[in-house]
PDB file of N, CA and C in Angstrom:
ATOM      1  N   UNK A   1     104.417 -47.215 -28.061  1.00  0.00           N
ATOM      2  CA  UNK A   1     103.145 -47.763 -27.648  1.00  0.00           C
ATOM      3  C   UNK A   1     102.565 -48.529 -28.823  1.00  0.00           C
ATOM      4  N   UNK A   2     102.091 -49.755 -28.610  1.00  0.00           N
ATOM      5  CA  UNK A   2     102.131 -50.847 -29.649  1.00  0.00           C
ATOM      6  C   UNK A   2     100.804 -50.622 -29.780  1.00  0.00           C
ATOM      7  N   UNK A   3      99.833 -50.304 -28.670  1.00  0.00           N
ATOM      8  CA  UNK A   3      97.810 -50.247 -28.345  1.00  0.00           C
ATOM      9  C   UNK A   3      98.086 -49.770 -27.125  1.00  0.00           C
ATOM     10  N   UNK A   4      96.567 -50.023 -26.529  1.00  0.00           N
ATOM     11  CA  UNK A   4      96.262 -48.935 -25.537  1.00  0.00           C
ATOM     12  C   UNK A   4      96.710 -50.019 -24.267  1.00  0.00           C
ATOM     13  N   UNK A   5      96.704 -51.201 -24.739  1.00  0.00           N
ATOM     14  CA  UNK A   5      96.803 -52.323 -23.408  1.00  0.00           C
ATOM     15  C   UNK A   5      98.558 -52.502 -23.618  1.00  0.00           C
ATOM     16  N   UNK A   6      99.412 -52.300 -24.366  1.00  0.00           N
ATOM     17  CA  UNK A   6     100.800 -52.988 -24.556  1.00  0.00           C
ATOM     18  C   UNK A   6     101.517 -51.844 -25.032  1.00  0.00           C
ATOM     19  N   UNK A   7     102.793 -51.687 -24.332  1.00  0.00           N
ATOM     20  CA  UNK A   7     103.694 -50.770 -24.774  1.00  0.00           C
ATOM     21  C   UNK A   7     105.218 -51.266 -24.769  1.00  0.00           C
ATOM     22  N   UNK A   8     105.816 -51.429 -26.168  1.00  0.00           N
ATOM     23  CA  UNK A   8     107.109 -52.298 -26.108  1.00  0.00           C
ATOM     24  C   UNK A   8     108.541 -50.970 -25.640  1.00  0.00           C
ATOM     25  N   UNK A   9     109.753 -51.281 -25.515  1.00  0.00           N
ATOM     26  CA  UNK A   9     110.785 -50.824 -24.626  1.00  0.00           C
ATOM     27  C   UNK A   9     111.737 -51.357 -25.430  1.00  0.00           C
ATOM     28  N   UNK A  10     112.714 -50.270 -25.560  1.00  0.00           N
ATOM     29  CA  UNK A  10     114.307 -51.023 -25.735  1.00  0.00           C
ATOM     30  C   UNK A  10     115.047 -50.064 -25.570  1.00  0.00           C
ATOM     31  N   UNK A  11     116.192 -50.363 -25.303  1.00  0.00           N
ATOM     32  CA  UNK A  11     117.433 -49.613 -25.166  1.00  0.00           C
ATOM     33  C   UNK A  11     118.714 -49.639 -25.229  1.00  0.00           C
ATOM     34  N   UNK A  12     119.778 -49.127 -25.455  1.00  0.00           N
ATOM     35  CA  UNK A  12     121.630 -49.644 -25.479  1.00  0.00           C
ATOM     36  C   UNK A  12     122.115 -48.516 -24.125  1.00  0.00           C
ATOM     37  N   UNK A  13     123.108 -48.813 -23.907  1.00  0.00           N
ATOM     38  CA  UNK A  13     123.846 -48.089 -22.660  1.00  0.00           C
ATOM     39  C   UNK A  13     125.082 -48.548 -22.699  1.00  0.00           C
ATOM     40  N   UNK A  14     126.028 -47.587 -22.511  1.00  0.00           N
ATOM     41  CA  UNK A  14     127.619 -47.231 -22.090  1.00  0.00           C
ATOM     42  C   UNK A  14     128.043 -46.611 -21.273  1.00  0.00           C
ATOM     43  N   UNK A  15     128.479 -48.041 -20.318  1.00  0.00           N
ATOM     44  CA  UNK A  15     128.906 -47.277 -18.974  1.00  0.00           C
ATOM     45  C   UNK A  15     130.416 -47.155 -19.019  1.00  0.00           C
ATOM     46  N   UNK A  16     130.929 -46.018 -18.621  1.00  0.00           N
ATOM     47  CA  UNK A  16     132.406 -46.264 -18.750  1.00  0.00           C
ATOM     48  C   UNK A  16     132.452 -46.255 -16.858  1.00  0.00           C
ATOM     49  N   UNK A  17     133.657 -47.327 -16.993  1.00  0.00           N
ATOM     50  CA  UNK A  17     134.653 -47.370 -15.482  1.00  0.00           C
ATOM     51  C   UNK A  17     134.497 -46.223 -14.455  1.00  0.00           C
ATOM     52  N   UNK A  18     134.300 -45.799 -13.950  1.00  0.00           N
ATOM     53  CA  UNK A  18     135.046 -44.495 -12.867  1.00  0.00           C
ATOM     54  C   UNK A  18     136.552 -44.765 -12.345  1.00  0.00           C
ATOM     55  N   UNK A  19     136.813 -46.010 -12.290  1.00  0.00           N
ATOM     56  CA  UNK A  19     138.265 -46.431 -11.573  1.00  0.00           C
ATOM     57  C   UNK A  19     139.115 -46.762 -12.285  1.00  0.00           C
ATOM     58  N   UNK A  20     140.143 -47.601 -12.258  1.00  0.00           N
ATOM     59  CA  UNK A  20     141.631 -47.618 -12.830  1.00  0.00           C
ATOM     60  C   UNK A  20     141.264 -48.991 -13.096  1.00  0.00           C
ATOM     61  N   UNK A  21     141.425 -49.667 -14.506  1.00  0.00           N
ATOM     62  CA  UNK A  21     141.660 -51.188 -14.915  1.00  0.00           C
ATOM     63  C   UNK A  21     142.512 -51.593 -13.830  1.00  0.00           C
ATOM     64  N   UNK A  22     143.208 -51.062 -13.204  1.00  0.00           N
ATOM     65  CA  UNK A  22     144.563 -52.462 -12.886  1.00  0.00           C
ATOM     66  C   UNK A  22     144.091 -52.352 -11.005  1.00  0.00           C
ATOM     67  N   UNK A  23     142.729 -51.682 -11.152  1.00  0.00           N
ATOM     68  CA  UNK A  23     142.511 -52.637  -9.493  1.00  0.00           C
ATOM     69  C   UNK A  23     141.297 -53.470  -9.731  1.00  0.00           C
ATOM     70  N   UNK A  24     140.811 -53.964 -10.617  1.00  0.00           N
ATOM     71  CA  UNK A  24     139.803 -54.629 -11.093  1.00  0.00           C
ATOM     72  C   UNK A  24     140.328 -56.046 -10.220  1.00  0.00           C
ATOM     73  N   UNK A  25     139.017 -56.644  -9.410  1.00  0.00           N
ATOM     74  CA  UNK A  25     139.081 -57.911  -8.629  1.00  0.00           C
ATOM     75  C   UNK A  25     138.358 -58.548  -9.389  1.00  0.00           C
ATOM     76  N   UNK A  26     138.015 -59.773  -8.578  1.00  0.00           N
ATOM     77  CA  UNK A  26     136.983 -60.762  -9.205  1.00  0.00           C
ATOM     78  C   UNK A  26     135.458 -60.368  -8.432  1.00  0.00           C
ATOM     79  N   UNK A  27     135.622 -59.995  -6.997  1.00  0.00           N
ATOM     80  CA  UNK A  27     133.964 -59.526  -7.071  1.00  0.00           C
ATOM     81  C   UNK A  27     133.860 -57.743  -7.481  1.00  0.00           C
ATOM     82  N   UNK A  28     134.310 -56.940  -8.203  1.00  0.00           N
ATOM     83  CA  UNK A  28     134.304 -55.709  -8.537  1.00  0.00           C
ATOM     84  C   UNK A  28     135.021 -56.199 -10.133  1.00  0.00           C
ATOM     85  N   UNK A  29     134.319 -56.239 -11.319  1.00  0.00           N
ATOM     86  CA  UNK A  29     134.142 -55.976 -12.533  1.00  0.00           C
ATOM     87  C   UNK A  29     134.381 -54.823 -13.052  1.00  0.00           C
ATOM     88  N   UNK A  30     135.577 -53.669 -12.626  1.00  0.00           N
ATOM     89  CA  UNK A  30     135.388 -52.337 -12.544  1.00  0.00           C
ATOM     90  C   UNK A  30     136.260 -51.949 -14.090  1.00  0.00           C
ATOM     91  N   UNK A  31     135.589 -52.038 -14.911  1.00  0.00           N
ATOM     92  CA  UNK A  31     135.406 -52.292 -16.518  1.00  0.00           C
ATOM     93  C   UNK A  31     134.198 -51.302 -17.042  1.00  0.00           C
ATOM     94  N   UNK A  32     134.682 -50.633 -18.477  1.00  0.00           N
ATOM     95  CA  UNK A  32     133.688 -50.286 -19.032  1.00  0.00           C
ATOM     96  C   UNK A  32     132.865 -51.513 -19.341  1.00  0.00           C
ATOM     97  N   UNK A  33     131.551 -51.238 -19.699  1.00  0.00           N
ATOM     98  CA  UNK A  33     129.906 -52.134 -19.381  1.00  0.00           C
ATOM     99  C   UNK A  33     129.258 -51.407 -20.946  1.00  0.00           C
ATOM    100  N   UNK A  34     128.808 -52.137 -22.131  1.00  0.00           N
ATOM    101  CA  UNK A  34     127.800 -51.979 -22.729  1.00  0.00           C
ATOM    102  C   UNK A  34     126.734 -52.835 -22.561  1.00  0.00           C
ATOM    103  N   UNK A  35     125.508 -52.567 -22.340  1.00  0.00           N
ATOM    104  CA  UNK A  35     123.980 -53.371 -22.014  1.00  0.00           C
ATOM    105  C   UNK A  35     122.817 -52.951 -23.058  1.00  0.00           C
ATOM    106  N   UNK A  36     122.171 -54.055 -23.511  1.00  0.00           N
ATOM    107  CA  UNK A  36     121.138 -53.956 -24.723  1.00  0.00           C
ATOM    108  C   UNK A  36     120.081 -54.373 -23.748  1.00  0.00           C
ATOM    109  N   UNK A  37     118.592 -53.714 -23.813  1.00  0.00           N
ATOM    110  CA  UNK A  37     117.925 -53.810 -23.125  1.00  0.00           C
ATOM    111  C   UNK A  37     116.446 -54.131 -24.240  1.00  0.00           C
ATOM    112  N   UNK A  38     115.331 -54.745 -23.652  1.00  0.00           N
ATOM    113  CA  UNK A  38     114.316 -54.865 -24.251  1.00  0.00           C
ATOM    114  C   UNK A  38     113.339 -55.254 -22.992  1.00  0.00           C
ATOM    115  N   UNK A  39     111.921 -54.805 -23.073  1.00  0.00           N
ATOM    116  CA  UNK A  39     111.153 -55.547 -22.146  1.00  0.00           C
ATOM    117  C   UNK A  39     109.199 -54.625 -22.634  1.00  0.00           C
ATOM    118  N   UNK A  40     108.548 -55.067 -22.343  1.00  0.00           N
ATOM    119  CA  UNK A  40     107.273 -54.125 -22.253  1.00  0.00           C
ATOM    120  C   UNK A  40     106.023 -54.309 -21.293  1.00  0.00           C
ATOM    121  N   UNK A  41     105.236 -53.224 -21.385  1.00  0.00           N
ATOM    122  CA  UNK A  41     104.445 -53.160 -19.849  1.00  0.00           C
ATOM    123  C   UNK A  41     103.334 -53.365 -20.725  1.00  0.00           C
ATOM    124  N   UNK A  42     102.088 -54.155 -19.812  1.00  0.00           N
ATOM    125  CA  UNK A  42     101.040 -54.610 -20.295  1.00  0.00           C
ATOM    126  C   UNK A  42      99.787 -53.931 -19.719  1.00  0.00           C
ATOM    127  N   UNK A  43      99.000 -53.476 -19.888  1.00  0.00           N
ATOM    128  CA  UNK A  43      97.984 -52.427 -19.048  1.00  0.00           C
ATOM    129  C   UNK A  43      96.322 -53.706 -19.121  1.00  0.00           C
ATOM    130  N   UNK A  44      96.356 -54.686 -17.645  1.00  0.00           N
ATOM    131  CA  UNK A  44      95.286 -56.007 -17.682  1.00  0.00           C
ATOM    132  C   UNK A  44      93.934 -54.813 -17.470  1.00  0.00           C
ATOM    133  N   UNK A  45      94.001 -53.824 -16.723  1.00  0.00           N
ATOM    134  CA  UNK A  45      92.935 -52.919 -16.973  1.00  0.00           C
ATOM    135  C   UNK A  45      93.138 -51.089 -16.394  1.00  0.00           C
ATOM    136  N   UNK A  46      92.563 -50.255 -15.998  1.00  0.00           N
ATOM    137  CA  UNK A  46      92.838 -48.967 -15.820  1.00  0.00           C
ATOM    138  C   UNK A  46      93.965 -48.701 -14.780  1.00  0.00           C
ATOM    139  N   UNK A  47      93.728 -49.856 -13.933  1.00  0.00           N
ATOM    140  CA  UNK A  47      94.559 -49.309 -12.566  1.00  0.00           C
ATOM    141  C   UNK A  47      96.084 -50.618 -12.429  1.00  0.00           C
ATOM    142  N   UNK A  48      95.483 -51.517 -12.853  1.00  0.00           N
ATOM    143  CA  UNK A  48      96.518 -53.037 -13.040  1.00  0.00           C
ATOM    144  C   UNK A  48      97.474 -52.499 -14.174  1.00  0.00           C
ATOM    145  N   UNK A  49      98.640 -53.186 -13.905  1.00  0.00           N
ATOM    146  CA  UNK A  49      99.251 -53.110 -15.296  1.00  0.00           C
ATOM    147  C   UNK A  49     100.690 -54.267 -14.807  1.00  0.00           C
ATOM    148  N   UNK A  50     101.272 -54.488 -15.495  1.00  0.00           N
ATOM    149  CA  UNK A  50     102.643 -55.408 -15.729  1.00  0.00           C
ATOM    150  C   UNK A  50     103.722 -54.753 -16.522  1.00  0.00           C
ATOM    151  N   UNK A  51     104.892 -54.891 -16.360  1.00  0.00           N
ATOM    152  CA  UNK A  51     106.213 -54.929 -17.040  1.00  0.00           C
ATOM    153  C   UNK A  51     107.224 -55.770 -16.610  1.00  0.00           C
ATOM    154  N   UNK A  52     107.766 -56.229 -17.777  1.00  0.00           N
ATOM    155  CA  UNK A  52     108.957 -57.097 -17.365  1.00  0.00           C
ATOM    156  C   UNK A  52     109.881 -56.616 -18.383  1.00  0.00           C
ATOM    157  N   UNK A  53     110.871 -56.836 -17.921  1.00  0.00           N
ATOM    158  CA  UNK A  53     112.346 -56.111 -18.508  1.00  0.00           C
ATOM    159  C   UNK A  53     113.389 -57.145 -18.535  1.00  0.00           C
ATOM    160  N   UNK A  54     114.162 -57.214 -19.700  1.00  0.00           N
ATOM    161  CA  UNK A  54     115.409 -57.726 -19.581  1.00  0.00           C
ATOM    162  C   UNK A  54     116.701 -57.113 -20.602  1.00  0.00           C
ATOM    163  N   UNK A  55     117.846 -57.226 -18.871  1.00  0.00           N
ATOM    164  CA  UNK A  55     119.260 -56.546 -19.981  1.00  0.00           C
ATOM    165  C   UNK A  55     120.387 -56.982 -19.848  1.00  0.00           C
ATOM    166  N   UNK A  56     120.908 -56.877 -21.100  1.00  0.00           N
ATOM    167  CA  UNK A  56     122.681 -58.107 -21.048  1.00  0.00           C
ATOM    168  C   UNK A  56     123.598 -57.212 -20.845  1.00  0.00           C
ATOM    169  N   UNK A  57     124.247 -57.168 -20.075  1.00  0.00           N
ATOM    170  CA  UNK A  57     125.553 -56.861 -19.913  1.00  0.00           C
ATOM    171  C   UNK A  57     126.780 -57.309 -20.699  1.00  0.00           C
ATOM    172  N   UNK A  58     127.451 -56.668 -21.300  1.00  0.00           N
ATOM    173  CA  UNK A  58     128.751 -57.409 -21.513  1.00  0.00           C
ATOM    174  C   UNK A  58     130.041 -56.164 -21.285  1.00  0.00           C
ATOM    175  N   UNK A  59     130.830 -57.198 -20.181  1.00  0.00           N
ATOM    176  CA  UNK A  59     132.159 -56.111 -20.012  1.00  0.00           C
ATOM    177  C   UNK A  59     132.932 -56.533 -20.373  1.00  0.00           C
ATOM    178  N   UNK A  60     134.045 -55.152 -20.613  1.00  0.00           N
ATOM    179  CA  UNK A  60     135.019 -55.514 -21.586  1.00  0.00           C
ATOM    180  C   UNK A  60     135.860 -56.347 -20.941  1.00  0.00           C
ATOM    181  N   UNK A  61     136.749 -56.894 -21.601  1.00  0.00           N
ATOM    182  CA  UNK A  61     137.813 -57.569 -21.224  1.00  0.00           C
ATOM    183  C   UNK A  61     138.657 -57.237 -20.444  1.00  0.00           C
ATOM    184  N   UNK A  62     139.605 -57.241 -19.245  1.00  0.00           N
ATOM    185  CA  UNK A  62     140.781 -56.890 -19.053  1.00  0.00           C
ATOM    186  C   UNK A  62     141.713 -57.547 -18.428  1.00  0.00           C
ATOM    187  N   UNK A  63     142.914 -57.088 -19.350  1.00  0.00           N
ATOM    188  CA  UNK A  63     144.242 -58.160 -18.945  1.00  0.00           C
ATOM    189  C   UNK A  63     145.057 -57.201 -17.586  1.00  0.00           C
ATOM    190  N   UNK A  64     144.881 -58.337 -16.234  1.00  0.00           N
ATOM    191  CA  UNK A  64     145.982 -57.026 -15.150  1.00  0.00           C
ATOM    192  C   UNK A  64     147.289 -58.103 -14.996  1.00  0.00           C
ATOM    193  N   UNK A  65     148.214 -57.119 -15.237  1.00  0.00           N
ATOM    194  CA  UNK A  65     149.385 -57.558 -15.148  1.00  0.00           C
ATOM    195  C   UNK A  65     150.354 -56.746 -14.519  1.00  0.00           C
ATOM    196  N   UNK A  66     149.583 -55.429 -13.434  1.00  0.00           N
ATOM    197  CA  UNK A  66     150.080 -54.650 -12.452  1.00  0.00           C
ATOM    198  C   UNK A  66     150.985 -55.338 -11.578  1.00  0.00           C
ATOM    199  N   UNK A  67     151.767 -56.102 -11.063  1.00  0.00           N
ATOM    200  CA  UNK A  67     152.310 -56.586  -9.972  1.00  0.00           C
ATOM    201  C   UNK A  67     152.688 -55.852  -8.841  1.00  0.00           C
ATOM    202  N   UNK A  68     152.887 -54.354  -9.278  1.00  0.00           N
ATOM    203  CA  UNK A  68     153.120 -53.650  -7.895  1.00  0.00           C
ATOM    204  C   UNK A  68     151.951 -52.654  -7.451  1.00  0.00           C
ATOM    205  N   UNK A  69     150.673 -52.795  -7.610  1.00  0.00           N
ATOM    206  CA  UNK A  69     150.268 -52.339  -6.912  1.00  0.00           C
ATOM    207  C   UNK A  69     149.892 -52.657  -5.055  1.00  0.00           C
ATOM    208  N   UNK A  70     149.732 -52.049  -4.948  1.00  0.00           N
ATOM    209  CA  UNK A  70     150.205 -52.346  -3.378  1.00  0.00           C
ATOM    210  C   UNK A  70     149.020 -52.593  -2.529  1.00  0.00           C
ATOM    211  N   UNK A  71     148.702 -53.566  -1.477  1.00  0.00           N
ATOM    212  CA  UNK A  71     147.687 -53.366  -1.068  1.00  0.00           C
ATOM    213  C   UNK A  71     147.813 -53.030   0.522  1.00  0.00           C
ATOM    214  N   UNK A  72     147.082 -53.074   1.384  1.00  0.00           N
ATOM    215  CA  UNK A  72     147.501 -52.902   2.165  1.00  0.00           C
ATOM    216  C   UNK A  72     147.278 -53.801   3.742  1.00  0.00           C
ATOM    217  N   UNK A  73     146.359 -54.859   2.692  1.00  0.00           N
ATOM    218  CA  UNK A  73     146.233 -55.944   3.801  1.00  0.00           C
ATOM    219  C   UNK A  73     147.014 -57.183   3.885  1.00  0.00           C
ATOM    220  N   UNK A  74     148.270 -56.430   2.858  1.00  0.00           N
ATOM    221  CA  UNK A  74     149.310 -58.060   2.877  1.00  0.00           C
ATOM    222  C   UNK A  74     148.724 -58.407   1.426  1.00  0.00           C
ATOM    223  N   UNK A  75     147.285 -58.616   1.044  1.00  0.00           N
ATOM    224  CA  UNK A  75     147.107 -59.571  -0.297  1.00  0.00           C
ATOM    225  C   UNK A  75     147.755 -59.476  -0.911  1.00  0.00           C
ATOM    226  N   UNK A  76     148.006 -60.580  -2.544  1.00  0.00           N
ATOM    227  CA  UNK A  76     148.563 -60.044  -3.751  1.00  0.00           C
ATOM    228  C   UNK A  76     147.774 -59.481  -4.590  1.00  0.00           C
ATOM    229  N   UNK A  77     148.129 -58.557  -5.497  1.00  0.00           N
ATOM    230  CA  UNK A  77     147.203 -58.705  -6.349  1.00  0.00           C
ATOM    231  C   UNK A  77     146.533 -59.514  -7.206  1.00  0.00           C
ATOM    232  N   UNK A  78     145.537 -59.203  -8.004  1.00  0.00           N
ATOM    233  CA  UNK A  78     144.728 -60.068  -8.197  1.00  0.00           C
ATOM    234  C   UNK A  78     145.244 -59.880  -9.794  1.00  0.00           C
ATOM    235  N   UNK A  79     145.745 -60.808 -10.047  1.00  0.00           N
ATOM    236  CA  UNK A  79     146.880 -60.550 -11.789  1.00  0.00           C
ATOM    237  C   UNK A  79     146.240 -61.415 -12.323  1.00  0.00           C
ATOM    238  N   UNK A  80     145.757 -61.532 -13.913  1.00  0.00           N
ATOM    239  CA  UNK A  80     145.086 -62.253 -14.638  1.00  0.00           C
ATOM    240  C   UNK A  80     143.930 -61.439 -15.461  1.00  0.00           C
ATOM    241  N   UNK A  81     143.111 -62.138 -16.179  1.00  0.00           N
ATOM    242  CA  UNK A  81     142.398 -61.879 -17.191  1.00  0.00           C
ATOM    243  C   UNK A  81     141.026 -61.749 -16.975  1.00  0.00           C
ATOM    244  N   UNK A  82     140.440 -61.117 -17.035  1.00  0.00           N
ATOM    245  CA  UNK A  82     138.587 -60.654 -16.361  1.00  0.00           C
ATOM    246  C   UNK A  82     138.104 -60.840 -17.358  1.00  0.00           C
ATOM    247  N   UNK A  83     137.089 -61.228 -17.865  1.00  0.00           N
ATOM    248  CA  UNK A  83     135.982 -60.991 -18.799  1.00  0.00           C
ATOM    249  C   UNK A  83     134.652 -61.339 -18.127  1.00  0.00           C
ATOM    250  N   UNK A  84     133.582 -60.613 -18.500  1.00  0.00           N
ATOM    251  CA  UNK A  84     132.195 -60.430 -17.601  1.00  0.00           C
ATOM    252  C   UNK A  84     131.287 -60.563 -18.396  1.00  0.00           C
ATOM    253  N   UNK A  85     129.919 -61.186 -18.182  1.00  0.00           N
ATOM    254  CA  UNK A  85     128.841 -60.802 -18.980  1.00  0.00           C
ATOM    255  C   UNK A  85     127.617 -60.926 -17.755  1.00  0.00           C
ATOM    256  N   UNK A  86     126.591 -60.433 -17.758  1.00  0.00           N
ATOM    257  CA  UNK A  86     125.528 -60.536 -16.971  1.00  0.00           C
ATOM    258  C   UNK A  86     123.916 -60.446 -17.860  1.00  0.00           C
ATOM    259  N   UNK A  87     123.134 -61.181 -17.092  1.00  0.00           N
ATOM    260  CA  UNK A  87     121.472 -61.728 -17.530  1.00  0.00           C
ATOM    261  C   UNK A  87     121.167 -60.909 -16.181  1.00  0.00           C
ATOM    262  N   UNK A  88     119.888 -59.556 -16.762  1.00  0.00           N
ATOM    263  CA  UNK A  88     119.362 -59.404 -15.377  1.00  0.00           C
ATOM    264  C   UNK A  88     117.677 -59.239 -15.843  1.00  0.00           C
ATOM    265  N   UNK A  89     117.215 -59.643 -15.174  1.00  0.00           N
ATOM    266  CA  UNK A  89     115.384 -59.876 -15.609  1.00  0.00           C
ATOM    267  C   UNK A  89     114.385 -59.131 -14.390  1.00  0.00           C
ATOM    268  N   UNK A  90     113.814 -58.387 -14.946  1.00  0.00           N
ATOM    269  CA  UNK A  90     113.088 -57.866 -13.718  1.00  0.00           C
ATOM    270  C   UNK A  90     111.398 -57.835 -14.240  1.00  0.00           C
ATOM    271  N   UNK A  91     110.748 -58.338 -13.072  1.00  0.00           N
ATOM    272  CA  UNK A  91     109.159 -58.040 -13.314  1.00  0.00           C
ATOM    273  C   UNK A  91     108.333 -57.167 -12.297  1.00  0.00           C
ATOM    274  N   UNK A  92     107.699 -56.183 -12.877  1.00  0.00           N
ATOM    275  CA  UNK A  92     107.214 -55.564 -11.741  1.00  0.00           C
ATOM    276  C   UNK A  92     105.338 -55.375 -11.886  1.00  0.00           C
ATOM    277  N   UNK A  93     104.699 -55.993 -11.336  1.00  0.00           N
ATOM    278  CA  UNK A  93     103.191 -55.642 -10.833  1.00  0.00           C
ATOM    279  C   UNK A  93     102.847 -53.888 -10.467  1.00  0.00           C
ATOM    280  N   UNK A  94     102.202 -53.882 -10.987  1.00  0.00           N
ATOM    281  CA  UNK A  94     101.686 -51.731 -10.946  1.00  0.00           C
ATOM    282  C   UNK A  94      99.975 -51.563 -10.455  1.00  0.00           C
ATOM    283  N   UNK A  95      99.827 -51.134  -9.624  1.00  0.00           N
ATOM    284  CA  UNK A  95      98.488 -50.782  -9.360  1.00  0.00           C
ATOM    285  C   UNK A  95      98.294 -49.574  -8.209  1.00  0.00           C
ATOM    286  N   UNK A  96      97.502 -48.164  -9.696  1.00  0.00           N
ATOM    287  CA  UNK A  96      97.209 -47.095  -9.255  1.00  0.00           C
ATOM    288  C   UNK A  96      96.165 -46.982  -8.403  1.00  0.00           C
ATOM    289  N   UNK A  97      96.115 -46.329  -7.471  1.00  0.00           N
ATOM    290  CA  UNK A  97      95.681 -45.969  -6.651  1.00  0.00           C
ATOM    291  C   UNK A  97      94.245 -44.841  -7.170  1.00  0.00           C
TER     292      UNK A  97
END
């Protein structure tokens, strides 16, 4: 808490995978994830207040070079090199009741 009207935020996070690198697609990023976060909430008076947040993603790399995994709708797999990063920004309006 910076004052009574502004309170600053930050944070790091490590997400590890739940799944197997070598079924990683292009819309499923299914990669360990580290994210650096920063954002702070603004208090305009007792019951009003603001926060906005922002956090980067960056996933790790991965090389799939599985060829036999099997699918079962006919596709091939999806063989090649992933790398990920993500921008996510959020603002949220607060008013107590």
């Amino acid at each position: 808490r910076y004052n009574d009207a502004l309170t600053l935020r930050g944070g790091l996070l490590f997400d590890k995978a739940p799944g197997k690198e070598k079924y990683t697609e292009p819309s499923l990023p299914e990669t360990d994830r580290i994210g650096y976060n920063f954002g702070f909430g603004y208090n305009f008076t007792q019951n009003f207040s603001m926060d906005l947040g922002y956090l980067y993603l960056w996933f790790k790399e991965v090389e799939i070079r599985d060829t036999e995994v099997s699918y079962t709708n006919g596709d091939a797999p999806f063989v090649g090199n992933y790398s990920s990063v993500a921008h996510l920004i959020g603002l949220n309006f607060n008013y107590k009741f």
